[in-house]
Protein backbone atom coordinates (compact mmCIF):
# COMPACT_ATOMS: atom_id res chain seq x y z
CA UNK A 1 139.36 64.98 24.05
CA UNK A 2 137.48 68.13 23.81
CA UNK A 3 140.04 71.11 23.62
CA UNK A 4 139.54 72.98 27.31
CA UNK A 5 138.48 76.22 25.09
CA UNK A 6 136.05 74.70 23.87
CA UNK A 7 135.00 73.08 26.63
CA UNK A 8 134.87 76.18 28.69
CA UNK A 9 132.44 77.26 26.28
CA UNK A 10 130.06 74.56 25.42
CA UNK A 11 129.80 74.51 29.00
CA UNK A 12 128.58 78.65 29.17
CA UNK A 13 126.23 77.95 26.60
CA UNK A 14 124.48 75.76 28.52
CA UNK A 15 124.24 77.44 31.69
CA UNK A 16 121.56 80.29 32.22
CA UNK A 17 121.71 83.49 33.66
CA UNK A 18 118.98 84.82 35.57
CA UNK A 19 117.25 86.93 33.15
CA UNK A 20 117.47 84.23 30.82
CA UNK A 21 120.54 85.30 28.14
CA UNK A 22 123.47 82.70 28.23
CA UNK A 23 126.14 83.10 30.83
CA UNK A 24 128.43 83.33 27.95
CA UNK A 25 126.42 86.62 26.43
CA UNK A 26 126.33 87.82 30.39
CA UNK A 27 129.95 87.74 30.42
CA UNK A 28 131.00 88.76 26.95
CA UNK A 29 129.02 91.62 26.89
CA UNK A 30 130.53 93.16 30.28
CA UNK A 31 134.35 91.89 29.90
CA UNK A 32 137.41 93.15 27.71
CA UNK A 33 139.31 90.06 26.46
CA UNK A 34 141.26 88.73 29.13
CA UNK A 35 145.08 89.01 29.04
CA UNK A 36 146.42 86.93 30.33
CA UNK A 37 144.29 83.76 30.06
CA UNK A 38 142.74 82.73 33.36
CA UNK A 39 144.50 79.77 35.30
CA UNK A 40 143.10 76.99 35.11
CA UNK A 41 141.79 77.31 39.14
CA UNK A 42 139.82 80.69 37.72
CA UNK A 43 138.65 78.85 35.11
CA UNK A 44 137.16 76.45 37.23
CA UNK A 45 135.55 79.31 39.02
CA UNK A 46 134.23 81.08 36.12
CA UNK A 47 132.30 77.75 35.26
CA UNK A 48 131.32 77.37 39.09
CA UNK A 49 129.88 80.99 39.04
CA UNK A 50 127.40 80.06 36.45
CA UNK A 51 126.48 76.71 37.54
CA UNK A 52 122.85 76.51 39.16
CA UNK A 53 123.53 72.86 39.76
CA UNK A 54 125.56 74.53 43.09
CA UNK A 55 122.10 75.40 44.60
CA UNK A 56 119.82 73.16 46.29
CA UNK A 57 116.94 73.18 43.99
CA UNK A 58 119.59 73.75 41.02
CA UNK A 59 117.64 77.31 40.28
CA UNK A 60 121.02 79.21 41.23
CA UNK A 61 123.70 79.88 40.14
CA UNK A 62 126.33 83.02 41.93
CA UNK A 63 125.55 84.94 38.49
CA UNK A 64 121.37 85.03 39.70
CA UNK A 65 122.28 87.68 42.22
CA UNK A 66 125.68 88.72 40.72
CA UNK A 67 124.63 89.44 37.07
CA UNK A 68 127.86 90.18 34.81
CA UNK A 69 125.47 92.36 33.24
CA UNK A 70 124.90 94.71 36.49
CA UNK A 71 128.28 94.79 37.45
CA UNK A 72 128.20 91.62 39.23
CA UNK A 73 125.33 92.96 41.17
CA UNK A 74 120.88 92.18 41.32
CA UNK A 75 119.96 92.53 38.15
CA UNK A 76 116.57 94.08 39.87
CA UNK A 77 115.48 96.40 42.37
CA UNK A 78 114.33 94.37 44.92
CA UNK A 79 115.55 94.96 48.31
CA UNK A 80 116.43 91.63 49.20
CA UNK A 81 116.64 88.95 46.83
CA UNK A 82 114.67 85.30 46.71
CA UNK A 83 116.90 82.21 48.05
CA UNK A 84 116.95 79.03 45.52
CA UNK A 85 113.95 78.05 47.68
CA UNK A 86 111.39 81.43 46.49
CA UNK A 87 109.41 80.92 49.76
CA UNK A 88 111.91 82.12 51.59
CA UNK A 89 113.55 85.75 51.20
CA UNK A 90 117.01 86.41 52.55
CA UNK A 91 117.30 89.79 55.49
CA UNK A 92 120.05 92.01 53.51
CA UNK A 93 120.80 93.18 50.37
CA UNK A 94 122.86 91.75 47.46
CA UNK A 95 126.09 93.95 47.15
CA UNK A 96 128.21 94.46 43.79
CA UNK A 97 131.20 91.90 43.80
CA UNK A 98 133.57 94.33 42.01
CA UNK A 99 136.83 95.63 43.09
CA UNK A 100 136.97 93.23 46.17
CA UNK A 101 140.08 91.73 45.63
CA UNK A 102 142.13 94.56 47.80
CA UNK A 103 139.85 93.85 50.61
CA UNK A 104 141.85 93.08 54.02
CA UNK A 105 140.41 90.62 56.67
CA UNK A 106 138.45 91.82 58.96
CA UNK A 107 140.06 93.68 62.52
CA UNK A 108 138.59 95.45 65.11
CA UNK A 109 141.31 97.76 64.91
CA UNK A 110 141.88 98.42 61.53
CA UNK A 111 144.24 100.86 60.44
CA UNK A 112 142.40 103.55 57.44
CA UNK A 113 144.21 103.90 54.46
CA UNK A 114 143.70 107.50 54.61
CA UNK A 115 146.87 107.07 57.18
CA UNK A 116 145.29 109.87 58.97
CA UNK A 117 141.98 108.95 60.37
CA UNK A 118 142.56 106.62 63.48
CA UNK A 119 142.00 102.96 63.39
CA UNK A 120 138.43 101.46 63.86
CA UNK A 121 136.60 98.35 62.58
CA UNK A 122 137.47 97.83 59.45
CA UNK A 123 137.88 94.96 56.31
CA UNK A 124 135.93 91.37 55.90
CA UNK A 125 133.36 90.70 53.47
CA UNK A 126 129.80 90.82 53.87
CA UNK A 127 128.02 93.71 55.29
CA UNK A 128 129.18 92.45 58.19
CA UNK A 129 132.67 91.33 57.33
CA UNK A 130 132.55 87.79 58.97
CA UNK A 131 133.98 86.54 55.69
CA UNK A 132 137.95 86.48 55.97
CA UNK A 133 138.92 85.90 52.34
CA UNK A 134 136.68 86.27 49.31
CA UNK A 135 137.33 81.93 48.89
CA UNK A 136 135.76 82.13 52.93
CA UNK A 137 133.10 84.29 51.70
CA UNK A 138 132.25 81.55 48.96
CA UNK A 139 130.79 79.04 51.79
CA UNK A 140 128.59 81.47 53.19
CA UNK A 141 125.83 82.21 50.84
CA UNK A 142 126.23 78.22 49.46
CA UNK A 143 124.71 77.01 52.94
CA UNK A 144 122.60 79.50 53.88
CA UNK A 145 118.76 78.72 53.61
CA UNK A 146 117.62 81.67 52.29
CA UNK A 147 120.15 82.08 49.47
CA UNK A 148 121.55 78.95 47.74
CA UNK A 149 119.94 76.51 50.27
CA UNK A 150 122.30 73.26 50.35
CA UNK A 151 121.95 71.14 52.87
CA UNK A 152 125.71 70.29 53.47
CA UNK A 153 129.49 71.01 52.24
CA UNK A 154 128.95 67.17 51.56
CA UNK A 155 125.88 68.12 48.99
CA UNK A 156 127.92 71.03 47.40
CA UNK A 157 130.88 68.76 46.48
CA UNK A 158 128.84 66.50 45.14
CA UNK A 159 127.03 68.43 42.84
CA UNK A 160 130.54 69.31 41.32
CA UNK A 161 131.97 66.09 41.35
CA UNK A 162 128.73 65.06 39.11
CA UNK A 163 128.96 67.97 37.19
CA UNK A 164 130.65 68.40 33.39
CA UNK A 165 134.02 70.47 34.87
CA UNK A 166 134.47 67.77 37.51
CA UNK A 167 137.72 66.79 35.69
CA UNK A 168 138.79 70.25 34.91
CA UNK A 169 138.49 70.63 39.08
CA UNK A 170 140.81 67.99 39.17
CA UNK A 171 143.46 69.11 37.02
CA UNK A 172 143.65 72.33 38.94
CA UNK A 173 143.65 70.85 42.74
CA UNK A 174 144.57 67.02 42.19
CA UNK A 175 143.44 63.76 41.15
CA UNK A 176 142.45 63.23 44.18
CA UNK A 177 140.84 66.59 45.71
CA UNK A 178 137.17 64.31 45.60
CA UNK A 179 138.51 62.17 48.41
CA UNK A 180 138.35 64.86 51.15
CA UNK A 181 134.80 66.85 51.36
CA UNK A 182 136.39 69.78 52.98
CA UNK A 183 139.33 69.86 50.78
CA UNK A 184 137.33 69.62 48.03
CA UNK A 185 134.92 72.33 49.14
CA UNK A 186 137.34 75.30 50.35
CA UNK A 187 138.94 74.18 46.85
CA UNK A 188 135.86 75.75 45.14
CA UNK A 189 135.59 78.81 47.21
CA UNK A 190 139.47 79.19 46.03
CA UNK A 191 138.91 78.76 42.51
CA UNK A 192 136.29 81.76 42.66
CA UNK A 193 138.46 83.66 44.41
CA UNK A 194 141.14 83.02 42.02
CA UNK A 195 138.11 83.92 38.98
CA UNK A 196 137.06 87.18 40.70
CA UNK A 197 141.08 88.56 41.61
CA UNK A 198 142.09 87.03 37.47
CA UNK A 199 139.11 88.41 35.68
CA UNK A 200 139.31 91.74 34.45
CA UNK A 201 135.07 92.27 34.49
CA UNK A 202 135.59 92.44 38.14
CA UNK A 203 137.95 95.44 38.26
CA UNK A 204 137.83 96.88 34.59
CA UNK A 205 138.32 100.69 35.77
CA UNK A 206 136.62 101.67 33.04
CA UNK A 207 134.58 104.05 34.06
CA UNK A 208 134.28 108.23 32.59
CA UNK A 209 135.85 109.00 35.82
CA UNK A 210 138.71 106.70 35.86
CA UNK A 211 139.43 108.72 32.04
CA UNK A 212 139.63 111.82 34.06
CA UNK A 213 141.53 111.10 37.03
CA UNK A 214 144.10 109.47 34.13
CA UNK A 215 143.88 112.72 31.61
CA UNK A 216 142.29 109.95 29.32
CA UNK A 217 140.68 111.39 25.95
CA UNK A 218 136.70 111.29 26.47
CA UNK A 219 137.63 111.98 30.52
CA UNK A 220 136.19 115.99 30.70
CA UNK A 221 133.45 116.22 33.48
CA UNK A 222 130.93 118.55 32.83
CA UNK A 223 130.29 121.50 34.57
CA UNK A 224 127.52 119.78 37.12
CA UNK A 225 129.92 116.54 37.19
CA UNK A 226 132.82 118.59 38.25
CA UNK A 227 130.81 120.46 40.92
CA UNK A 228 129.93 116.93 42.07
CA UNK A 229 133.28 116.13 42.53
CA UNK A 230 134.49 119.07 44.29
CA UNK A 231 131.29 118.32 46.96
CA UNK A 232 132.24 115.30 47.48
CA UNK A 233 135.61 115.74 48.67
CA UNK A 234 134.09 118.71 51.14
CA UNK A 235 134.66 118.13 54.16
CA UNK A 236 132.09 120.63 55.63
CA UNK A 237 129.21 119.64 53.37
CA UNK A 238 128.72 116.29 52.07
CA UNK A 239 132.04 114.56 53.69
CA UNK A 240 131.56 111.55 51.06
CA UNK A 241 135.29 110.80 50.90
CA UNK A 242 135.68 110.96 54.39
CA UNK A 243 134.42 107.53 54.02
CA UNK A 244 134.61 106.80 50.35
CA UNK A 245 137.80 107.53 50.56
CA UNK A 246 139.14 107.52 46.52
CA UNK A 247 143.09 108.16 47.36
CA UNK A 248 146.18 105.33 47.57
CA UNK A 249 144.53 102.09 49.11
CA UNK A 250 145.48 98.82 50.19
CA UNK A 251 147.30 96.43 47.62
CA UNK A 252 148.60 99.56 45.79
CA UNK A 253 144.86 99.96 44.53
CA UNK A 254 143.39 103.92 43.99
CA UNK A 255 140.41 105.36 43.68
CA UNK A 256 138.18 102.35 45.36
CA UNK A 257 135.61 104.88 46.80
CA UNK A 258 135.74 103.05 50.29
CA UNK A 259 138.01 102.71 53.21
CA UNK A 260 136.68 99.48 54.57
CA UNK A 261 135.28 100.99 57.87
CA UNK A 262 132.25 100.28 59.76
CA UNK A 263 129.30 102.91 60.16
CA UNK A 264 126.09 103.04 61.85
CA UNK A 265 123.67 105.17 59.81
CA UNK A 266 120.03 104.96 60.96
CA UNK A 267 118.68 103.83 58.01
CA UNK A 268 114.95 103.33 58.24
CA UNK A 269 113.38 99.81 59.16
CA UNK A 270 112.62 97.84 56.08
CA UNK A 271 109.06 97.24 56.86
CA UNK A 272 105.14 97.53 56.54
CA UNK A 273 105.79 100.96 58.59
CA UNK A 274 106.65 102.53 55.66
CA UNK A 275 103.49 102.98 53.50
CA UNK A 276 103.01 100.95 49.93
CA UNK A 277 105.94 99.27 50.28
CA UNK A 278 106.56 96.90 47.43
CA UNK A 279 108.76 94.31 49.41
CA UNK A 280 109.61 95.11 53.22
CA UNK A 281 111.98 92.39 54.36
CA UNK A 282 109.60 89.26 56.26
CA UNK A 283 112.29 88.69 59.47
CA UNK A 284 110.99 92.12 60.33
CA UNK A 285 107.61 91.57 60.90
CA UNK A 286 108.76 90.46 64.20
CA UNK A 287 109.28 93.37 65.88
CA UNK A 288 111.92 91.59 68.01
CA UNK A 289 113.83 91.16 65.39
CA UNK A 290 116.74 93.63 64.46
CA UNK A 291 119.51 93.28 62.06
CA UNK A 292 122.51 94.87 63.95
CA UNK A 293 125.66 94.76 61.42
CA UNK A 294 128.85 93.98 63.56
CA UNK A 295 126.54 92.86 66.43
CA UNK A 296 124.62 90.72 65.21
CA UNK A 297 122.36 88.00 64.46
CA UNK A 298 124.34 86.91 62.11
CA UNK A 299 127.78 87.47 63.23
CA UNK A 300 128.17 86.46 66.91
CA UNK A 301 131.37 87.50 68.53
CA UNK A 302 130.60 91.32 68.97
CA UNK A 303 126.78 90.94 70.36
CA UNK A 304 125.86 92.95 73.33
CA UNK A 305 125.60 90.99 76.68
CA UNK A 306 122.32 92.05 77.29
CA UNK A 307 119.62 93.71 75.01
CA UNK A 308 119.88 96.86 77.01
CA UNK A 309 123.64 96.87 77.29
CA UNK A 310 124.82 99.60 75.00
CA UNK A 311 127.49 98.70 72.35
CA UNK A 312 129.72 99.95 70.10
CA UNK A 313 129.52 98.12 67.40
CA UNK A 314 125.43 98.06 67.22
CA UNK A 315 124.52 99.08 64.08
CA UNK A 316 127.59 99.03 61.64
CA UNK A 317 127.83 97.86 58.34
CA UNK A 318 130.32 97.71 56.10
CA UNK A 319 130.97 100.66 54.33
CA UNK A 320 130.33 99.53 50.61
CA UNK A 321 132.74 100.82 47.05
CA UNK A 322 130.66 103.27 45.00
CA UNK A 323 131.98 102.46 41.68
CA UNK A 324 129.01 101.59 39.63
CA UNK A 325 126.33 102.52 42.14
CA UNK A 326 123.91 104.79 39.98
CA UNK A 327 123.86 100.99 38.41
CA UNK A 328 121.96 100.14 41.90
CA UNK A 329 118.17 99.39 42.13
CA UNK A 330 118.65 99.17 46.09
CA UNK A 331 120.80 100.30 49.05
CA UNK A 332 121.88 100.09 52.45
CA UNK A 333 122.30 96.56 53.78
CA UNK A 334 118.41 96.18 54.02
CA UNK A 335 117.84 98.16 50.14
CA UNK A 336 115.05 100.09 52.19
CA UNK A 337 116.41 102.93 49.48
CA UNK A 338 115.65 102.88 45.87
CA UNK A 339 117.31 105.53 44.01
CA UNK A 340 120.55 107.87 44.62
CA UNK A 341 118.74 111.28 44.95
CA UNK A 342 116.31 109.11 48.13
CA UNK A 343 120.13 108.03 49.25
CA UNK A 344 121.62 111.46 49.38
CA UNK A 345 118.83 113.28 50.36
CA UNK A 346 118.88 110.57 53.29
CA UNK A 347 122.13 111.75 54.48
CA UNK A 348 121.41 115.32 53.74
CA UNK A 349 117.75 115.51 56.14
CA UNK A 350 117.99 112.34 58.77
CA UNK A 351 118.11 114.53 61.50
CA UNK A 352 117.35 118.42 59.92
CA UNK A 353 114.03 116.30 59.08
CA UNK A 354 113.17 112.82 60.23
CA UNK A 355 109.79 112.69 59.73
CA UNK A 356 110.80 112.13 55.99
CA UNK A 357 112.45 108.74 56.59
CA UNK A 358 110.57 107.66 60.08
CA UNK A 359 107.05 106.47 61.18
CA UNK A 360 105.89 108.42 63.63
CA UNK A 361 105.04 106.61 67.02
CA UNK A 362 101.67 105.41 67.21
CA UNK A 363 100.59 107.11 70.51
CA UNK A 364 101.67 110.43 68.58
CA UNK A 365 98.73 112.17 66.67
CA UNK A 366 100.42 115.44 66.28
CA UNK A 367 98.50 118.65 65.29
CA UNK A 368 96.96 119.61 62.55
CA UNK A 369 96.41 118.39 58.84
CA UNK A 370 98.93 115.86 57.79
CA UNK A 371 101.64 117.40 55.27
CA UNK A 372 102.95 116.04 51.74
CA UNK A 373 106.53 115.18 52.52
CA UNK A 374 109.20 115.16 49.16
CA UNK A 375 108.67 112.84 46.42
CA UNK A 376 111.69 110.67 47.62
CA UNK A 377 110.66 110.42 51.38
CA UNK A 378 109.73 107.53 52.38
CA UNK A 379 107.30 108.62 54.38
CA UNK A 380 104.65 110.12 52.00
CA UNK A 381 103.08 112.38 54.95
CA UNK A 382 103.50 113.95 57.71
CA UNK A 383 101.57 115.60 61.06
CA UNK A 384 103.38 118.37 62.55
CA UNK A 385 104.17 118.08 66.31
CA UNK A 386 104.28 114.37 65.78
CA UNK A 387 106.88 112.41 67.63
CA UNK A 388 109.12 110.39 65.12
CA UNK A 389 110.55 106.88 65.93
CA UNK A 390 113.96 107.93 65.05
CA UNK A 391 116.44 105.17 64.23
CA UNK A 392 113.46 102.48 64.37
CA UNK A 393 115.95 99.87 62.94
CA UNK A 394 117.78 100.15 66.42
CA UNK A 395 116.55 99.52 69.80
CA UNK A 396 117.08 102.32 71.62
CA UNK A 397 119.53 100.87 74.23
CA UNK A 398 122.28 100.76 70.93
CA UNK A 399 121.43 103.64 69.24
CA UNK A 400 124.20 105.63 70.67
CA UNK A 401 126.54 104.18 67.49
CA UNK A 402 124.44 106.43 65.21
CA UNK A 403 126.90 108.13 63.18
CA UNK A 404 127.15 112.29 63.77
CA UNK A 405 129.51 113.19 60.94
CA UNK A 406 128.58 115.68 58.00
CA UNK A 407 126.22 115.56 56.91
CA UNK A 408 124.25 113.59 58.83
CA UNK A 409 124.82 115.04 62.12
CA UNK A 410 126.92 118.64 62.99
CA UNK A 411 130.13 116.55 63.28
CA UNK A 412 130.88 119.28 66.30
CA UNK A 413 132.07 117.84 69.82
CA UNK A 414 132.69 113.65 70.46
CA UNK A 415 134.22 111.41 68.54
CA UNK A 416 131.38 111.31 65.75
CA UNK A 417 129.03 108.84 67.49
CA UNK A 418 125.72 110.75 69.19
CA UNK A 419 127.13 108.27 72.25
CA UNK A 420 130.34 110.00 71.96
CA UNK A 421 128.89 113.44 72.48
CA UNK A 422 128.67 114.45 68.43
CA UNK A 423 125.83 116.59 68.18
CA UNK A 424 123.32 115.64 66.32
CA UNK A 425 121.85 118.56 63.70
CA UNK A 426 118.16 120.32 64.99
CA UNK A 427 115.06 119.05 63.52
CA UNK A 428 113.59 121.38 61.86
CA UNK A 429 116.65 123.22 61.22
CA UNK A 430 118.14 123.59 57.18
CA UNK A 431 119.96 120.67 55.67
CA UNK A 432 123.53 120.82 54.54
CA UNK A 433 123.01 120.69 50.99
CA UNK A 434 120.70 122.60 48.49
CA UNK A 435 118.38 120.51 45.82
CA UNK A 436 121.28 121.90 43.14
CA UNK A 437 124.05 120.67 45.21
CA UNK A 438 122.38 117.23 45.62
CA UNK A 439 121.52 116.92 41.84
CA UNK A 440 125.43 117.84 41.36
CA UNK A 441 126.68 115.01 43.78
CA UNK A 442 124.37 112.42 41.98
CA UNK A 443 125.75 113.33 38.85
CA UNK A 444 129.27 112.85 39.96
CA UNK A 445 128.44 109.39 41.38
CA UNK A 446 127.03 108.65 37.83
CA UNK A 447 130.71 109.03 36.17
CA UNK A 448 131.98 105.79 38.24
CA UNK A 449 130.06 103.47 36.26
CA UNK A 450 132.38 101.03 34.03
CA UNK A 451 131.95 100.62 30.58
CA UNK A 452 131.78 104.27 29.72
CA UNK A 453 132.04 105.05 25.87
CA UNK A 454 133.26 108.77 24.96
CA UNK A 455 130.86 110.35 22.20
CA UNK A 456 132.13 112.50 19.42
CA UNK A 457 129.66 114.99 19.95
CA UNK A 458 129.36 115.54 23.69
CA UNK A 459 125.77 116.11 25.13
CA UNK A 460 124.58 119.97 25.21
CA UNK A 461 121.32 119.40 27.34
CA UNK A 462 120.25 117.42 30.02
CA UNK A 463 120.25 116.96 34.33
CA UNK A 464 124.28 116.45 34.14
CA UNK A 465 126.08 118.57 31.63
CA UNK A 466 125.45 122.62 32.62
């Protein structure tokens, strides 16, 4: 019999990763050697991540949309990625599947770990946390159409049971684990669970920052870096860790960059209303369509009773981790955003300036010649006295959740929502931030990307060092 080492990697060799390197070079290349050795339940889950055979047109594997390489996130920029069936495109963005294992279910009344900031919607996976555990999590992308496209849990199993780790499968849930479909299915959501909480690659905290906040050698933020830092723990201009919160978190975790809450941020309609762009998201073309976070489609239990009943929860999406996100090519849950200075300049002008981020309304000419907007507006152009379709990913009957807080709104009066009474900031009036302070925050956001290697000779030039 073929020792289970080598097993485990005869069997990486021959699986693909989407960009065409082994699975095996995907994962070396990205993880310290793992102490201790994985259980044999993770190591049934690192083969599962890699297997394409777990698709319906056995094209895809976990690792097409969760590249090792991109720390465990699209190894692309495209908004949303293509199911196992490429006809069909999926309706939200592929998030990073590191540091997830401190993740609590999801409540409605969540307490923050901040201990401060009172309790809310908070926890679940997904952007819109209908996943309990990360093993629940599993089933949802295996059966969905427009990602890994099985037909059944029945056609899942299957696929394992004929696969070349279906004994291995049975040596870590029983000899007889094939005899119940269900069983046998949650067993494989658990065994990637158990792959993604064992492996170090998907929590290495390894990044320049994590040096500093440790006194590490090779840990010194330069002098734009450290003025990142100090902006975003300001509370009266960008407010970052108000929700990327980087203190004591669940699990006796630190430094997460998220405190599992809910907002609702405007962001712009992925769609042909925004001009040249390279792949608006298809479900939108129906302009009855709207992708509502908490509320729906695709989570049910918090949808409002009629379209024009107001609710709460309209709008929010899981606030996301920020470690490794200058690694992104796309954010928000619909990646209408490509880049961090379009994502920060977002929250710094949504309301001082909407006609950066928003078509205006058709029946709206406006006066005058049309104006060149910033290179990272969406919007290339703009008419002056034009009315903007504000929040255009909302109907209007739910866009009272529209987060207020700094910097996107004043923060002043309510209980940040604009249905609370926060007061939205005056368009036309000046941002928050200055284009230095921006360029500062970006570089900041750039130190909490794992895999950081000190240099002997520290840079003297260049965006992020003076």
């Amino acid at each position: 019999m073929v020792p289970l080492v080598m097993a485990l990697s005869v069997a990486l060799l021959a699986l693909t990763a989407c960009d065409g390197k082994s699975a095996a070079t995907a994962t070396a290349s990205t993880a310290a050697p793992r102490t201790p050795a994985l259980s044999t339940q993770a190591q049934v889950g690192q083969l599962a991540f890699f297997d394409k055979n777990l698709s319906g047109g056995r094209n895809m594997s976990c690792a097409s949309c969760h590249d090792p390489q991109y720390a465990y996130g699209p190894p692309n920029s495209i908004s949303v990625q293509l199911g196992s069936d490429i006809t069909q495109t999926g309706a939200r963005a592929v998030p990073s599947l590191r540091y997830r294992e401190s993740t609590p279910a999801f409540s409605q009344d969540a307490p923050n770990p901040d201990g401060v900031t009172s309790n809310s919607p908070g926890g679940g996976f997904m952007w819109d946390g209908r996943g309990a555990t990360m093993a629940a999590q599993v089933a949802l992308p295996l059966l969905n159409p427009v990602e890994m496209n099985n037909t059944s849990r029945e056609a899942v199993v299957k696929a394992v049971r004929d696969g070349a780790y279906a004994g291995l499968f049975k040596q870590a849930f029983g000899a007889g684990i094939f005899d119940d479909t269900d069983a046998a299915f949650d067993a494989l959501g658990t065994a990637i669970q158990a792959l993604e909480t064992e492996d170090l690659s998907f929590h290495p905290y390894s990044s320049k920052y994590d040096l500093y906040v440790f006194n590490k050698i090779g840990g010194t933020l330069t002098p734009a870096e450290r003025r990142g830092e100090v902006l975003f723990h300001s509370t009266g201009v960008s407010n970052c860790s108000g929700c990327h919160y980087t203190g004591a978190n669940f699990n006796g975790n630190s430094g997460l960059m998220t405190d599992f809450t809910y907002q609702a941020l405007g962001a712009p309609r992925n769609d042909r209303s925004i001009p040249n762009n390279p792949d608006p998201i298809p479900a939108n073309d129906d302009p009855r369509y709207f992708d509502m976070g908490l509320c729906g489609p695709f989570r049910t239990d918090h949808m409002p009773a009629t379209p024009a009943t107001a609710n709460p929860y309209c709008g929010m999406f899981k606030v996301p981790v920020l470690r490794n996100v200058a690694t992104r090519g796309a954010f928000f849950h619909n990646g209408v955003l490509h880049s961090l200075d379009q994502v920060v300049n977002f929250y710094n002008t949504r309301d001082t300036n909407p006609e950066y981020w928003y078509p205006a309304h058709s029946d709206s000419a406006g006066t005058g010649t049309a104006q060149a907007n910033p290179a990272w507006a969406l919007q290339p152009t703009s008419v002056p006295g034009a009315t903007v379709d504000r929040y255009n990913d909302l109907p209007h009957a739910q866009q009272g959740s529209i987060d207020e807080e700094v910097p996107l709104g004043t923060g002043e009066g309510g209980d940040k929502t604009l249905a609370s009474g926060t007061r939205p900031r005056a368009p036309g009036s000046p941002p928050v931030m200055t284009p230095q302070q921006i360029a500062d925050l970006v570089c900041f956001l750039g130190t909490l990307s794992d895999g950081y290697q000190p240099s002997s000779a520290p840079s003297t030039a260049g965006r992020c060092v003076k």
